[in-house]
Protein backbone atom coordinates (compact mmCIF):
# COMPACT_ATOMS: atom_id res chain seq x y z
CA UNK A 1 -120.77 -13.22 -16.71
CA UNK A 2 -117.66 -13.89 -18.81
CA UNK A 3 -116.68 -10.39 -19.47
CA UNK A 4 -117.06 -9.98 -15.84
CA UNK A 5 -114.29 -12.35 -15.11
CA UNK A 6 -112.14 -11.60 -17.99
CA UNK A 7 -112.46 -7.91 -16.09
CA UNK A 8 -111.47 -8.70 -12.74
CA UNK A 9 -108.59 -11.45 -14.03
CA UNK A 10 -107.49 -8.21 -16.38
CA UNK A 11 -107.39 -5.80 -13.28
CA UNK A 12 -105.82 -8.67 -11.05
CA UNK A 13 -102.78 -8.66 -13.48
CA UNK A 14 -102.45 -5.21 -13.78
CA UNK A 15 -102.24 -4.95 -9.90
CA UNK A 16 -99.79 -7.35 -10.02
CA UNK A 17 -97.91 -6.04 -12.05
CA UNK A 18 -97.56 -2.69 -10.29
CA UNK A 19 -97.29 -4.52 -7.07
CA UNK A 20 -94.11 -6.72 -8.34
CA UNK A 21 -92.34 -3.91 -9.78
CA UNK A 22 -88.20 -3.63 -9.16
CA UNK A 23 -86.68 -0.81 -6.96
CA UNK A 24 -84.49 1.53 -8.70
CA UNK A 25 -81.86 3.27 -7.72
CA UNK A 26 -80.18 6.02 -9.17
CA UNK A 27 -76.96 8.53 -7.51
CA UNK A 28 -78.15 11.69 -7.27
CA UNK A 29 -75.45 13.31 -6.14
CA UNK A 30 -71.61 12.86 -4.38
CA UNK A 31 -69.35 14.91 -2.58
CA UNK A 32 -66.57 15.38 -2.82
CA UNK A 33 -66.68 15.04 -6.59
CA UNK A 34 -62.98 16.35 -6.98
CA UNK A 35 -60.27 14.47 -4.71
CA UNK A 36 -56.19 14.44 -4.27
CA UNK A 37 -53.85 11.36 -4.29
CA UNK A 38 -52.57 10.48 -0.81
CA UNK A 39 -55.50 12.34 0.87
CA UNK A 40 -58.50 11.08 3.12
CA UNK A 41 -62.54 12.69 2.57
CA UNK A 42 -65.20 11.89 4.19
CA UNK A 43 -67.40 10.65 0.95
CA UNK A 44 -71.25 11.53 1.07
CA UNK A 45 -73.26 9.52 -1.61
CA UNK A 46 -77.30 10.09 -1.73
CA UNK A 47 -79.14 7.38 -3.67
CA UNK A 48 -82.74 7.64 -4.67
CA UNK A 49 -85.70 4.58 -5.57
CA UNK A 50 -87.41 5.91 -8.81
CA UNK A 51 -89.39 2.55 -9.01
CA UNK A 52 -92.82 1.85 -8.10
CA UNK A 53 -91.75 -0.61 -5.45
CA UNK A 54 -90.18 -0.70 -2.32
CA UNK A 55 -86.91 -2.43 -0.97
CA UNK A 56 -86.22 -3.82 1.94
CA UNK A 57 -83.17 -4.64 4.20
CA UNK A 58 -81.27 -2.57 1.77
CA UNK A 59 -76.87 -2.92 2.15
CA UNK A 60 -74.59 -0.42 0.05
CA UNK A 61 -70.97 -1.63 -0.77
CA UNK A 62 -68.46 0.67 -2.32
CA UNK A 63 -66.20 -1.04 -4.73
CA UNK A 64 -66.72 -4.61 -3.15
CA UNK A 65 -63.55 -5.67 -5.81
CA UNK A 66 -61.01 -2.71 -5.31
CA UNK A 67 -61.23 -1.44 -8.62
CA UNK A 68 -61.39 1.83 -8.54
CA UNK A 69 -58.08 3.91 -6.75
CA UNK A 70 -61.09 5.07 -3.78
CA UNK A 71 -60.24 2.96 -1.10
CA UNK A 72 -62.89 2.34 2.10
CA UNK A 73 -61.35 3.52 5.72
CA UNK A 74 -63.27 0.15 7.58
CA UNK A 75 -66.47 -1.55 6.41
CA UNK A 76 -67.26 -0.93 3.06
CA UNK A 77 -70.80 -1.65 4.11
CA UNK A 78 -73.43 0.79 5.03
CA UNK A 79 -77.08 -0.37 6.33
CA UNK A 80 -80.47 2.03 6.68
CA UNK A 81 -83.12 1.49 9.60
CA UNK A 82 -85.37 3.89 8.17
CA UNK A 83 -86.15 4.72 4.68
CA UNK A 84 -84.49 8.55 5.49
CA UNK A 85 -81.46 7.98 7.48
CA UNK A 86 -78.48 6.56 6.73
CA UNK A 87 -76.61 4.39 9.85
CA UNK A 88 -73.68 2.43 9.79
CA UNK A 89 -75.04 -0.28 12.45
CA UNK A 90 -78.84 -1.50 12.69
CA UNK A 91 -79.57 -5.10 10.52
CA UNK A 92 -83.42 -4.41 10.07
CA UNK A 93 -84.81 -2.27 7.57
CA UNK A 94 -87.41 -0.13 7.21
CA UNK A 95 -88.84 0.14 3.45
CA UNK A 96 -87.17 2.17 0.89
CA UNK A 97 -90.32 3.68 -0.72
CA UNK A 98 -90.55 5.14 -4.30
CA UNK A 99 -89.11 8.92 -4.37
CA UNK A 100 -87.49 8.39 -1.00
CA UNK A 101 -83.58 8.86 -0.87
CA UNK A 102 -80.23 7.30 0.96
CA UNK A 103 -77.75 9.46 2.32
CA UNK A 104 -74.37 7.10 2.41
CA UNK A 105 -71.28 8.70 4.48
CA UNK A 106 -67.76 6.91 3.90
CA UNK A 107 -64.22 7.61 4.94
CA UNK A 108 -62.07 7.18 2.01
CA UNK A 109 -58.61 7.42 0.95
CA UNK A 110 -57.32 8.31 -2.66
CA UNK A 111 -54.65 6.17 -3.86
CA UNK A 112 -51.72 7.40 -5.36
CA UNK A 113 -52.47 7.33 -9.06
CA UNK A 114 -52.18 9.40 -12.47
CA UNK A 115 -54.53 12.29 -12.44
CA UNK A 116 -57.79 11.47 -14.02
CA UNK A 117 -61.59 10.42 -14.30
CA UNK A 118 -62.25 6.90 -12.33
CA UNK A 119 -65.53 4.93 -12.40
CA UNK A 120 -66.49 3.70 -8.76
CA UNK A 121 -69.14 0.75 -8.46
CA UNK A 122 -71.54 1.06 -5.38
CA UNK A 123 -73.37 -2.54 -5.42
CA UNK A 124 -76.76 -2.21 -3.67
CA UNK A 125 -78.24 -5.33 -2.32
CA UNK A 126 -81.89 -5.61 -1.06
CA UNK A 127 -84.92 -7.84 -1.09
CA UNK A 128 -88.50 -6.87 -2.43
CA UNK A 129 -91.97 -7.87 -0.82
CA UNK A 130 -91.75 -11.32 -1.83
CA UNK A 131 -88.16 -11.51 0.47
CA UNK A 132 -86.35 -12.40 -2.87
CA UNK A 133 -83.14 -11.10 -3.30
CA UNK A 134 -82.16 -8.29 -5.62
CA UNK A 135 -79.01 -6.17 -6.56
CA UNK A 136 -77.89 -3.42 -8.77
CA UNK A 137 -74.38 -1.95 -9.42
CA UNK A 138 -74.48 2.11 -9.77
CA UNK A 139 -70.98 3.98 -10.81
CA UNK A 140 -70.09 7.68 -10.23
CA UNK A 141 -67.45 9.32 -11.90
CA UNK A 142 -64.60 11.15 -9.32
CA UNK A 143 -62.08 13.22 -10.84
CA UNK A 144 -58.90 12.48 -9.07
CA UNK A 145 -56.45 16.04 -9.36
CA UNK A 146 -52.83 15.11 -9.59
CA UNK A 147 -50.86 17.79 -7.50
CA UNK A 148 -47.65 19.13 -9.29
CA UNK A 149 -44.77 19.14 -7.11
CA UNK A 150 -41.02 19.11 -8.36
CA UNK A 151 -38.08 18.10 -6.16
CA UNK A 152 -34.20 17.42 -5.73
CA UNK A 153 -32.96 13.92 -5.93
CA UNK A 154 -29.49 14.43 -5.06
CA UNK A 155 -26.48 16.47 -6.37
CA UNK A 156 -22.78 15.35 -7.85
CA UNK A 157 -19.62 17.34 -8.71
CA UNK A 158 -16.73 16.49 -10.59
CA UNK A 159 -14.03 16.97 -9.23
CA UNK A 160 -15.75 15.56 -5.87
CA UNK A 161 -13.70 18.07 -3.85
CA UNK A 162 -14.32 21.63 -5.04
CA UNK A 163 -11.31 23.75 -4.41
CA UNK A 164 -10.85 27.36 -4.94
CA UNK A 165 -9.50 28.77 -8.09
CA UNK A 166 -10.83 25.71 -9.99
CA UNK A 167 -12.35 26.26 -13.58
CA UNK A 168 -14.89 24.27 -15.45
CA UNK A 169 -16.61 22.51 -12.51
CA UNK A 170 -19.32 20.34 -13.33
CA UNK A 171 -22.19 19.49 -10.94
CA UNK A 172 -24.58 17.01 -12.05
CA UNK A 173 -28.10 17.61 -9.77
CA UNK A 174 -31.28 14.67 -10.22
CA UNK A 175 -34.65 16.46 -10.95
CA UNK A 176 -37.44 14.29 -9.86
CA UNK A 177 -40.80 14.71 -10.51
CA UNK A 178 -42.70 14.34 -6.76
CA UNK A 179 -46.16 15.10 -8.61
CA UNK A 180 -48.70 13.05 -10.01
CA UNK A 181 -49.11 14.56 -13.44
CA UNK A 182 -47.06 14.73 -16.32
CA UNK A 183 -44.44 17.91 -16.71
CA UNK A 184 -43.65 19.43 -20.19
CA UNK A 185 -40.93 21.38 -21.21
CA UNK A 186 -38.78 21.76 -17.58
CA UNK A 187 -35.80 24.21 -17.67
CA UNK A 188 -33.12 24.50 -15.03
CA UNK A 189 -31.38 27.25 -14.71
CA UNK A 190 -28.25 28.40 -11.88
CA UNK A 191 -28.75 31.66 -10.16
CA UNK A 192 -24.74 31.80 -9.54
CA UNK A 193 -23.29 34.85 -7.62
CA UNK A 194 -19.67 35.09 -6.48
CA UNK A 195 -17.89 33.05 -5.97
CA UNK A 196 -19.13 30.84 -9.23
CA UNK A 197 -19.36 32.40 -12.36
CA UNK A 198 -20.63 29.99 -15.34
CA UNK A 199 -17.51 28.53 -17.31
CA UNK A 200 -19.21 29.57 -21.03
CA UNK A 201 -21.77 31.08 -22.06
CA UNK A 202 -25.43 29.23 -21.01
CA UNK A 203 -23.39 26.63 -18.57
CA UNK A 204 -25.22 27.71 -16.35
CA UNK A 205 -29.04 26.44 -18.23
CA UNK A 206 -29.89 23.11 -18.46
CA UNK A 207 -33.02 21.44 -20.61
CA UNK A 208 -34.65 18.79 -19.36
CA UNK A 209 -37.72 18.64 -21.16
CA UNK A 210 -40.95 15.71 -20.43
CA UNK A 211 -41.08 14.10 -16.60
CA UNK A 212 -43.34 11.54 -15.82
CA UNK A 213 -45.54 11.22 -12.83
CA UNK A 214 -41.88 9.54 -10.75
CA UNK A 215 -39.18 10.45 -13.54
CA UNK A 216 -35.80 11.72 -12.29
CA UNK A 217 -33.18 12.96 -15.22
CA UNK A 218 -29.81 15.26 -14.53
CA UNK A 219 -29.33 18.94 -14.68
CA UNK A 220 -26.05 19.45 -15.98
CA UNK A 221 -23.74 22.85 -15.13
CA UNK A 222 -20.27 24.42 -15.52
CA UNK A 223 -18.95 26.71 -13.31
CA UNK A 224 -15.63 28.48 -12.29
CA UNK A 225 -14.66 28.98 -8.89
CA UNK A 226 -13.54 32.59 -7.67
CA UNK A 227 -9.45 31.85 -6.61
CA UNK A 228 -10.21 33.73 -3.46
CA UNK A 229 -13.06 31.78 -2.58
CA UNK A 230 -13.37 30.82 1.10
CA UNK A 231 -13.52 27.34 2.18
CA UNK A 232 -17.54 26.91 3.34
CA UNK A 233 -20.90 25.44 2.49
CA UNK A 234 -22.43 27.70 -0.21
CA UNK A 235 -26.13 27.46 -1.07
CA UNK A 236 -26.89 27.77 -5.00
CA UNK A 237 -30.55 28.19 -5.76
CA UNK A 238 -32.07 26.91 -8.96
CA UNK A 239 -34.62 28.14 -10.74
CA UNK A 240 -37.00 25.39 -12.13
CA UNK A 241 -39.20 26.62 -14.81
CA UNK A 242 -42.32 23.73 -16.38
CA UNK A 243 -45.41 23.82 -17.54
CA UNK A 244 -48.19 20.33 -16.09
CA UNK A 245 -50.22 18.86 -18.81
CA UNK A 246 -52.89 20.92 -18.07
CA UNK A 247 -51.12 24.07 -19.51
CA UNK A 248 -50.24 25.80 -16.53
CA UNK A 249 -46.66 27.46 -16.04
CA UNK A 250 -44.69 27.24 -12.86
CA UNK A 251 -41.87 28.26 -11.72
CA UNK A 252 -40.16 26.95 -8.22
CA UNK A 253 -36.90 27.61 -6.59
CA UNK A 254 -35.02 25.13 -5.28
CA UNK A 255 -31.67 25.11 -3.35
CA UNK A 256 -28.85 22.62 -3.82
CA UNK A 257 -25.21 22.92 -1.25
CA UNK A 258 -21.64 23.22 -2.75
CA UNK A 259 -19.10 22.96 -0.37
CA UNK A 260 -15.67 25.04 -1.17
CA UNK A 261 -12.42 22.88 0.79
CA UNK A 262 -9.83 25.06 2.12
CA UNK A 263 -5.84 24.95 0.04
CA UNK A 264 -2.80 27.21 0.19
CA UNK A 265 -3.02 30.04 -2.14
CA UNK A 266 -0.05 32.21 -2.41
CA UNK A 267 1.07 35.99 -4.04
CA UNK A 268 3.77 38.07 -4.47
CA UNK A 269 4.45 41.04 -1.70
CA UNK A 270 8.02 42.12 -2.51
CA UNK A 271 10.47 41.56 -5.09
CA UNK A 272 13.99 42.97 -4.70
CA UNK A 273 15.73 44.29 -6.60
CA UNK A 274 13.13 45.93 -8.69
CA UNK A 275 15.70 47.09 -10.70
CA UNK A 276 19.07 45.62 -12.74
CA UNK A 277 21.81 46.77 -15.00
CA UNK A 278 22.25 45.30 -18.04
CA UNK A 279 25.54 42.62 -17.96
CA UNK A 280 24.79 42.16 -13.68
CA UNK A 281 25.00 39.33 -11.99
CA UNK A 282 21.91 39.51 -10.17
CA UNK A 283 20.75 37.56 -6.66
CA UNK A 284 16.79 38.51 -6.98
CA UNK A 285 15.09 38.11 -3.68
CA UNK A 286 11.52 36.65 -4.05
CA UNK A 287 8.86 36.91 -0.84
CA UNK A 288 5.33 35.03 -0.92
CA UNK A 289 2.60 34.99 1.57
CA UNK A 290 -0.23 32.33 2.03
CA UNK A 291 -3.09 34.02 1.54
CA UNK A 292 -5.25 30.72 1.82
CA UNK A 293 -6.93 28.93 4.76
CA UNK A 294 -4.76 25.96 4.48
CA UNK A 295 -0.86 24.90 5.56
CA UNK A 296 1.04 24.58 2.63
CA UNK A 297 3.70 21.86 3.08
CA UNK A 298 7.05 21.67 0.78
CA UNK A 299 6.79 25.24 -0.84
CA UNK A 300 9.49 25.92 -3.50
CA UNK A 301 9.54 28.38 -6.50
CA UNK A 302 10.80 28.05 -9.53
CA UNK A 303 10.88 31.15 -12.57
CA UNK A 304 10.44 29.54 -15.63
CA UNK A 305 12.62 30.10 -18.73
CA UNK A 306 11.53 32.85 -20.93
CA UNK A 307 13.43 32.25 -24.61
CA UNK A 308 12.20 35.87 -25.47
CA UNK A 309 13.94 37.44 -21.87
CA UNK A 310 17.46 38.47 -21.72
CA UNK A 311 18.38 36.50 -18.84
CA UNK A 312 20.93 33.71 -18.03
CA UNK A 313 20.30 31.51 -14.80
CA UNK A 314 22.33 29.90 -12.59
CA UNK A 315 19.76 28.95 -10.30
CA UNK A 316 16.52 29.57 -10.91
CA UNK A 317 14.57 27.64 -8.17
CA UNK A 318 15.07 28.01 -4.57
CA UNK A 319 12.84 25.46 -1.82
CA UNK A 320 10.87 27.83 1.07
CA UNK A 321 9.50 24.77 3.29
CA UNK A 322 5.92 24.67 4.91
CA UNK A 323 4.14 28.10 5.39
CA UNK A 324 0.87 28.53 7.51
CA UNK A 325 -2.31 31.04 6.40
CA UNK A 326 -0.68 34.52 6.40
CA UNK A 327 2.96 33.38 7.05
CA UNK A 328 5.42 35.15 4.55
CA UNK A 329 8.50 32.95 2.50
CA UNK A 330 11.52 33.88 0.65
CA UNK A 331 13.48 32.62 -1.79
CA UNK A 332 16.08 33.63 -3.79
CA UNK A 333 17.22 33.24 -7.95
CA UNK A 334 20.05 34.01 -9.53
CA UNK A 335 21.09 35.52 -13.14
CA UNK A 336 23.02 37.25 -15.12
CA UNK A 337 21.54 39.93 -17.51
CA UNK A 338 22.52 40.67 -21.18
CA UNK A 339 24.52 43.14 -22.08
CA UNK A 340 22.95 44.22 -24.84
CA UNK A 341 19.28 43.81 -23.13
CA UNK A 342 16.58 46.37 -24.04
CA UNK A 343 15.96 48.44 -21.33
CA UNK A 344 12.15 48.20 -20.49
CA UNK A 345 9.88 45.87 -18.27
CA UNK A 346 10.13 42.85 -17.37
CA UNK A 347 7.69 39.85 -16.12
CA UNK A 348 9.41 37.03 -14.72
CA UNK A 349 6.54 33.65 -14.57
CA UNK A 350 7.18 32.21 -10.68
CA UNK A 351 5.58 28.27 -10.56
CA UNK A 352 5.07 27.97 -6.97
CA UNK A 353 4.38 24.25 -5.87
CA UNK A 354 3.49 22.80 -2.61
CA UNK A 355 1.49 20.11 -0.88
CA UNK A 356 -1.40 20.44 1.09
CA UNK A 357 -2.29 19.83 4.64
CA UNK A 358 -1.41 16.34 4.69
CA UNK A 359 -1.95 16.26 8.25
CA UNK A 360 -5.59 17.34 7.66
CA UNK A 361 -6.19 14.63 4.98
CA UNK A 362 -4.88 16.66 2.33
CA UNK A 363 -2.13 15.29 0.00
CA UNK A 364 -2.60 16.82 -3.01
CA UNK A 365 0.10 18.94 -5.14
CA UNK A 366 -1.06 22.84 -5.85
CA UNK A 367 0.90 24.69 -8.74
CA UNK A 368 0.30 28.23 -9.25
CA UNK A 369 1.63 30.66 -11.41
CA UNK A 370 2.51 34.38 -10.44
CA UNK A 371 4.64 37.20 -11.88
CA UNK A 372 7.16 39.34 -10.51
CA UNK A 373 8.35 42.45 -12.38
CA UNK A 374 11.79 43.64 -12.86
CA UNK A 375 12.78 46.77 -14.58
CA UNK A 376 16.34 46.85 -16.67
CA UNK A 377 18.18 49.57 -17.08
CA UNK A 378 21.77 50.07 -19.52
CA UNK A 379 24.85 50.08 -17.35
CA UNK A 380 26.67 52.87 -19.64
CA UNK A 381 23.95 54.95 -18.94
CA UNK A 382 24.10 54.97 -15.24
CA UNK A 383 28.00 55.33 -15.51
CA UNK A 384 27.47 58.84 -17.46
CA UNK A 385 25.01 59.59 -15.05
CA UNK A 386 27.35 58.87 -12.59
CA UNK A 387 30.24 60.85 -14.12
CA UNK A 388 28.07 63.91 -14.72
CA UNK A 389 26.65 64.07 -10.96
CA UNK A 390 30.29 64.09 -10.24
CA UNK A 391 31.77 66.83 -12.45
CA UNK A 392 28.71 69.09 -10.88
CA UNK A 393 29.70 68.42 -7.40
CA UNK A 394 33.29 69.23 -8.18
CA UNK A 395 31.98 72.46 -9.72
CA UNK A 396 29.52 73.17 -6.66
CA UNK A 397 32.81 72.61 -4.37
CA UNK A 398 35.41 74.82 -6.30
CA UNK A 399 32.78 77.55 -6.61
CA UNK A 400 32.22 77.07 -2.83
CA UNK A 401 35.69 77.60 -2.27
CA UNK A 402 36.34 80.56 -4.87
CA UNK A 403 33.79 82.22 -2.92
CA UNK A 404 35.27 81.73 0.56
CA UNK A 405 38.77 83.15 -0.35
CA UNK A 406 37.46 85.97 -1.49
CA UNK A 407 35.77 87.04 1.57
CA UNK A 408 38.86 86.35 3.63
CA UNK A 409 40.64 88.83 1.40
């Protein structure tokens, strides 16, 4: 009779202690596994009970306490009316048998964070048979892919107006990096065609080496500016060459705008006379043209002295006035040549000065330095030259008349 009971208390127990068992749940699987910063998914997570017991009225919460950079588009909560199918709305609860799975759907969207692995908590609340509450917190793993994206955060240039003609330019361009991963080893370089030209050799590469996820540092360049460079916008692109901290190599081409303002540029178109005797006073007739695409206000010349040039000057400046694009100036020097100068070529330096456009805004100076060439020639020379072409005439003109007296005879 004893053993009987002891039997049936035994076997009471056990059933008990099947009957009381806790649901658990495990994640069986999530999509999407692999997400973007600054992008919205719809999030499917299926959940299944691998205990022997059941649950009942069964809520799941993704990350109740925002820790995780997956943030819920609504409720975070997500309720089941049958054991199969998984319904946003519905407060009753069929029983979530052993073996028998959850499909959760949420809209999510991905923070803006550093590319990596995050844990996500999904808290699961539910009662068992007994009504008594129960929870459980389950994490999955998402992978959150930084994109790579490189940018332009603005571009200097000293001087701030770029005029044509200029040398040794320097423009100064911010490098940011848009992306949210890490970039190694970033290289600008300048693909310059006329009218820029770099101002030494590699002026137109610049290092920049590690951005961060937000980083900006400068590009730094030289470059020389063609003298017949029209006033415009120009477009220079840049070549950006990096590699992301996953070992991948990129290169992107970006564009940055230079603009080119308009000034007076001037040259030489006739120079007269071209040739002077040694020991001759000499009034030398000097014409320029603006060639530019700006009015040039107060033009005057001046030839600068030339220790090494056998020349004497009385005046050796001479004030043309305001000339518009394409108009043509004069103005005249004056000197005496040596009389013992060596007869050969010679180039005279001409400093022409003006100011700009001051009606359009512009009131700077502009020097620029041209050459005219003169040739000198001896003086005695040209006198025997002169003396001989004159004994041959008078020989052409007696023979001439020899020969007409002897026909009249």
């Amino acid at each position: 009779m004893k053993m009987r009971v002891l039997l049936l208390l035994l076997a009471f127990l056990l059933s008990l202690g099947v009957v009381h068992g806790k649901a658990e749940f495990y994640i069986i699987d999530v999509e999407p596994k692999v997400v973007e910063p600054q992008n919205v998914y719809n999030m499917t997570i299926k959940i299944k009970n691998l205990a022997p017991d059941y649950a009942l009225y069964l809520r799941a919460i993704l990350d109740p306490e925002h820790v995780s950079p997956i943030n819920v588009i609504g409720s975070g909560e997500r309720f089941t009316r049958k054991a199969k199918e998984a319904e946003e709305s519905g407060l009753y609860f069929g029983a979530v048998l052993q073996n028998e799975e959850i499909v959760l759907n949420y809209t999510v969207y991905v923070k803006d964070v550093q590319e990596g692995v995050y844990s996500v908590p999904l808290l699961l609340k539910w009662k068992d048979k007994n009504m008594h509450d129960l929870s459980q917190i389950l994490y999955m793993g998402i992978f959150v892919k930084g994109s790579v994206d490189i940018g332009i955060a603005g571009v200097e240039t000293s001087p701030r107006e770029i005029k044509a003609g200029e040398d040794n330019v320097k423009i100064t361009v911010g490098i940011v990096n848009t992306g949210d991963i890490e970039l190694e080893n970033v290289e600008v370089s300048a693909e310059l065609e006329e009218p820029f030209k770099q101002s030494f050799s590699n002026a137109d590469q610049s290092y920049i080496g590690t951005l961060r996820k937000g980083d900006e540092k400068k590009a730094v360049f030289y470059i020389d500016v063609d003298e017949r460079a029209k006033p415009m916008v120009y477009t220079i692109p840049l070549n950006i060459t990096f590699r992301d901290s996953r070992g991948n190599w990129f290169s992107v081409v970006k564009h940055v705008k230079i603009v080119v303002e308009p000034k007076p540029i001037f040259e030489i178109v006739e120079v007269h006379p071209k040739t002077v005797k040694t020991g001759e006073s000499v009034k030398l007739l000097i014409k320029i043209k603006n060639v530019g695409y700006e009015q040039a206000e107060n033009v005057d010349i001046r030839v600068i002295r030339e220790p090494t040039q056998p020349f004497d000057y009385e005046k050796n400046s001479d004030y043309i006035g305001t000339l518009n694009p394409g108009e043509i100036g004069s103005g005249v020097v004056e000197f005496s040549v040596d009389r013992d100068a060596p007869e050969k070529e010679y180039r005279l330096k001409i400093n022409v000065r003006c100011v700009g456009d001051r009606e359009a805004g512009d009131t700077n100076v502009y020097t620029q330095e041209l050459q005219a060439v003169i040739n000198v020639v001896s003086a005695k020379e040209e006198q025997s030259s002169k003396a001989i072409y004159g004994v041959a005439l008078a020989a052409i003109a007696i023979i001439v008349i020899l020969f007409v007296v002897k026909r009249r005879k």
